[in-house]
C-alpha atoms as a PDB file:
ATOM      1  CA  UNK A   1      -3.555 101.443 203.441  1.00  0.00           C
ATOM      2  CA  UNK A   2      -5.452 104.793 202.526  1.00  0.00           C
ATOM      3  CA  UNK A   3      -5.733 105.818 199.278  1.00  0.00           C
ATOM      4  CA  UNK A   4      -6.931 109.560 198.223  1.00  0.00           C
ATOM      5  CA  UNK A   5      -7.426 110.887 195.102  1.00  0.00           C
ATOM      6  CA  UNK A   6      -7.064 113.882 193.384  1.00  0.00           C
ATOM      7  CA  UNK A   7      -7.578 116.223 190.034  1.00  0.00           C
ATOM      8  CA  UNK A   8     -10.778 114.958 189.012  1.00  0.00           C
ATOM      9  CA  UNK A   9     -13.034 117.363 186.931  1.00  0.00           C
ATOM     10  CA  UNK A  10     -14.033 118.984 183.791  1.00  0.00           C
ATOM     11  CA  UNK A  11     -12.629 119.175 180.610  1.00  0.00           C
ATOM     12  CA  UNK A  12     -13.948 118.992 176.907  1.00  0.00           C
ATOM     13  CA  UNK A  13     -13.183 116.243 174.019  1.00  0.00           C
ATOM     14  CA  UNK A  14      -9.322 115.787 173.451  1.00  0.00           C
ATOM     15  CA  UNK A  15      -8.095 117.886 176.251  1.00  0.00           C
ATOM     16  CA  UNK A  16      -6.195 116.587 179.154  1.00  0.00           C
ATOM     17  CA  UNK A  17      -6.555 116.131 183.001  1.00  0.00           C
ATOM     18  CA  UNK A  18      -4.079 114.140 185.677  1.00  0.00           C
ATOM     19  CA  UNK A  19      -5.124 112.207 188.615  1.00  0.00           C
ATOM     20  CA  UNK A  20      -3.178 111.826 191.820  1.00  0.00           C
ATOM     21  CA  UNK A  21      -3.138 109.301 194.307  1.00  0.00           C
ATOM     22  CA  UNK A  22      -1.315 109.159 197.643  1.00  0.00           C
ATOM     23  CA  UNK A  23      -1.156 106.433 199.599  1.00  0.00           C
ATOM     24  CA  UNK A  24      -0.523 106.269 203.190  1.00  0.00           C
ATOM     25  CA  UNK A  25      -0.060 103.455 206.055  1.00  0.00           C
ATOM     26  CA  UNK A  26       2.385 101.457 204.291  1.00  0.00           C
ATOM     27  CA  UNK A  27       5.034 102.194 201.890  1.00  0.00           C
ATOM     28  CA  UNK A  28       3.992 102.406 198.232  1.00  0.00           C
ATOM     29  CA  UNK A  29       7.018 101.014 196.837  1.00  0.00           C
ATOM     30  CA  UNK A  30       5.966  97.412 197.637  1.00  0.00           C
ATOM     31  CA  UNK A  31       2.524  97.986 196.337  1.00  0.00           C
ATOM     32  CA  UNK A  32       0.958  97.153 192.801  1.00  0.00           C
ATOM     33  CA  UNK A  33      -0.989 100.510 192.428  1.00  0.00           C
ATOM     34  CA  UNK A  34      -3.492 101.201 189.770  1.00  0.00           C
ATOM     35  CA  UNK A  35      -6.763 103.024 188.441  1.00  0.00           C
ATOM     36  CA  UNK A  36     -10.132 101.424 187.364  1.00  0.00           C
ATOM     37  CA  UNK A  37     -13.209 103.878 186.283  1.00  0.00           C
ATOM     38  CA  UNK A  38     -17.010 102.631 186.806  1.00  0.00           C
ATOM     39  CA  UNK A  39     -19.276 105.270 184.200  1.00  0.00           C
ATOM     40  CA  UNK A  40     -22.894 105.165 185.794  1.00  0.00           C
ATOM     41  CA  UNK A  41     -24.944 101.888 185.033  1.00  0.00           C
ATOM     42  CA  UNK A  42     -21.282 100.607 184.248  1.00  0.00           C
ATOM     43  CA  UNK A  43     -19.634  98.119 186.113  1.00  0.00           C
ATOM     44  CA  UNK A  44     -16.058  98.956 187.477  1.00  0.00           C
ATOM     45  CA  UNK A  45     -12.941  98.415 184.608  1.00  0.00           C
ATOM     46  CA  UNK A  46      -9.850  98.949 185.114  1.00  0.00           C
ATOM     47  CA  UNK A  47      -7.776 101.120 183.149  1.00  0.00           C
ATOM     48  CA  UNK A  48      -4.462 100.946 184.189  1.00  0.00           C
ATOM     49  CA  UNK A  49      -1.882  99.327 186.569  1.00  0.00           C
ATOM     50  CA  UNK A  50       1.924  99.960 187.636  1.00  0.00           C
ATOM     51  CA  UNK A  51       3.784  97.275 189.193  1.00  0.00           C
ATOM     52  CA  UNK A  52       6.254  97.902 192.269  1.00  0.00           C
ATOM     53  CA  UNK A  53       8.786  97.537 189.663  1.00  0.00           C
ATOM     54  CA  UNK A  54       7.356 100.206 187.048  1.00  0.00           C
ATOM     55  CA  UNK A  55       5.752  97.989 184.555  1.00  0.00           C
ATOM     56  CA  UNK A  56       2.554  99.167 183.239  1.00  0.00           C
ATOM     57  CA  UNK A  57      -0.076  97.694 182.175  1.00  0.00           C
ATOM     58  CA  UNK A  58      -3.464  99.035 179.990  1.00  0.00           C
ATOM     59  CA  UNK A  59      -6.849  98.914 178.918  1.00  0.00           C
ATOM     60  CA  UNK A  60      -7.044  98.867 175.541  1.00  0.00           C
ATOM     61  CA  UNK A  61      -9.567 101.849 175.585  1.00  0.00           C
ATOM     62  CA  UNK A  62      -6.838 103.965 176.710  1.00  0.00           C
ATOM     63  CA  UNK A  63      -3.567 103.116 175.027  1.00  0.00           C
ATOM     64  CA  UNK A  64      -1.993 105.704 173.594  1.00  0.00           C
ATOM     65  CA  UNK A  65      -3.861 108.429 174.772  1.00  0.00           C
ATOM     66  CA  UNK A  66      -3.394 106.965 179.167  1.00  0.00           C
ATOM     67  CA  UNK A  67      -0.255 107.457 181.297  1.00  0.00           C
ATOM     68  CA  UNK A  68       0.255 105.733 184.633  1.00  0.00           C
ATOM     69  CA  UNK A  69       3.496 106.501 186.654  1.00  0.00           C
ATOM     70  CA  UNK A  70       4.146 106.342 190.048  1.00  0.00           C
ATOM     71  CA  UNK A  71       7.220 108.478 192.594  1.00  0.00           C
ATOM     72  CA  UNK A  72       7.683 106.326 195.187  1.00  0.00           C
ATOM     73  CA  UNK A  73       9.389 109.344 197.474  1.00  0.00           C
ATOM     74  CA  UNK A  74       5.673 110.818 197.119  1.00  0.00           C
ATOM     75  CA  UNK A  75       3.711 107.552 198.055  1.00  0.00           C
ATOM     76  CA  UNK A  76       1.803 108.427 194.962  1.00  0.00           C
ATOM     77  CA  UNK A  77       0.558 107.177 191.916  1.00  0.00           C
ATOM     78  CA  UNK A  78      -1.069 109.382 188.973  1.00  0.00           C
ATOM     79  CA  UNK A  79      -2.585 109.314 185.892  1.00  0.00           C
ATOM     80  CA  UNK A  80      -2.109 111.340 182.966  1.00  0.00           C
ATOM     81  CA  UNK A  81      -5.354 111.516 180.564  1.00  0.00           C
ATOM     82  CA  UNK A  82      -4.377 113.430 177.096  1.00  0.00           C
ATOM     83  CA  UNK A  83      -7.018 113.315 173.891  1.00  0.00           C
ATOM     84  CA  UNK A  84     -10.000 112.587 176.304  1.00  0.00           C
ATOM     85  CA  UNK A  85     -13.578 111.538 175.008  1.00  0.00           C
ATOM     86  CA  UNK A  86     -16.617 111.591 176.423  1.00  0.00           C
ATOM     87  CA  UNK A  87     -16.979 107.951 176.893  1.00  0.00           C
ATOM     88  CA  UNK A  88     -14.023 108.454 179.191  1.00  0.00           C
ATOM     89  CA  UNK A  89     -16.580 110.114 181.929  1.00  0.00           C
ATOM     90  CA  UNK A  90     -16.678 107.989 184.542  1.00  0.00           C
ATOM     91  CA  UNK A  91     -15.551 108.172 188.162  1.00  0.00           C
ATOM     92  CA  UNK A  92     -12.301 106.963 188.878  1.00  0.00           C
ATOM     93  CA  UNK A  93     -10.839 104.953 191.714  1.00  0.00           C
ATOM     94  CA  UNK A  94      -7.199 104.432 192.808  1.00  0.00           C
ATOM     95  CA  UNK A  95      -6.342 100.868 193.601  1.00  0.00           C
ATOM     96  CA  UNK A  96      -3.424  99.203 195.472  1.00  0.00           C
ATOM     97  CA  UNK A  97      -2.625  95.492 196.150  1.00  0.00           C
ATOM     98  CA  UNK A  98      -1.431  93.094 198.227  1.00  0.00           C
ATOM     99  CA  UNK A  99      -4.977  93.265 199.933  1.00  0.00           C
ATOM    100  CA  UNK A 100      -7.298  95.127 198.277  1.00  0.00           C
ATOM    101  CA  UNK A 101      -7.644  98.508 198.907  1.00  0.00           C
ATOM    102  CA  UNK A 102      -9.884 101.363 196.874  1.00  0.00           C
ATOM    103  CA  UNK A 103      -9.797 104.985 197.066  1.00  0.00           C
ATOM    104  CA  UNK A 104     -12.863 107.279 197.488  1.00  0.00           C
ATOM    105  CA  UNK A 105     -13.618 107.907 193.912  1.00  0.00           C
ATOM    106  CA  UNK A 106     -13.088 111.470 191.853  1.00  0.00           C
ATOM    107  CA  UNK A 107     -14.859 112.478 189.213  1.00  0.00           C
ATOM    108  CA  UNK A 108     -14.273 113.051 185.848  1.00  0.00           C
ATOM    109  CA  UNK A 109     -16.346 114.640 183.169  1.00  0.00           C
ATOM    110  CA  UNK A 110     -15.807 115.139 179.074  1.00  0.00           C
ATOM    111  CA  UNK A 111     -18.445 116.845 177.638  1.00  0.00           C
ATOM    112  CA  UNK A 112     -18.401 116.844 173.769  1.00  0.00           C
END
């Protein structure tokens, strides 16, 4: 499975960005697919998951404010970041289970 993400960058306090992921090599719909964020000196969290089914699961640092969804006819998973903050900087990585399998990273900034 390769995972590659997408829409990382910029923004300031309490704006919004959305993350892509598309996954390739098997189909998505029978994967668990979610994000985790590791700021620097950090380890990795996660922040949110979506099951094959479409439950969703989050960190309590992002409730509310965090949307995870997934379109299985895209193989791809995003992530929908509204009122950011700047301890939301961090970069963020696209998971996917069965196995274990971790995207390349993209970052994301929130200056104040």
């Amino acid at each position: 499975v390769q995972l590659v993400e997408s829409g990382g960058g910029l923004a300031q306090a309490g704006g919004s960005l959305r993350l892509s992921c598309a996954a390739s090599g098997t189909r998505s719909s029978i994967l668990v697919l979610g994000w985790y964020r590791q700021a620097p000196g950090n380890e990795r969290v996660h922040v949110a998951t979506i099951s094959s089914g479409g439950v969703t699961n989050y960190a309590d640092s992002v409730k509310g404010r965090f949307t995870i969804s997934r379109d299985n006819s895209r193989n791809t998973v995003y992530l929908q970041m509204n009122s950011l903050k700047p301890e939301d900087t961090a970069v963020y990585y696209c998971y996917a289970r069965p196995g274990s399998f971790w995207g390349q990273g993209t970052q994301v900034t929130v200056s104040s």
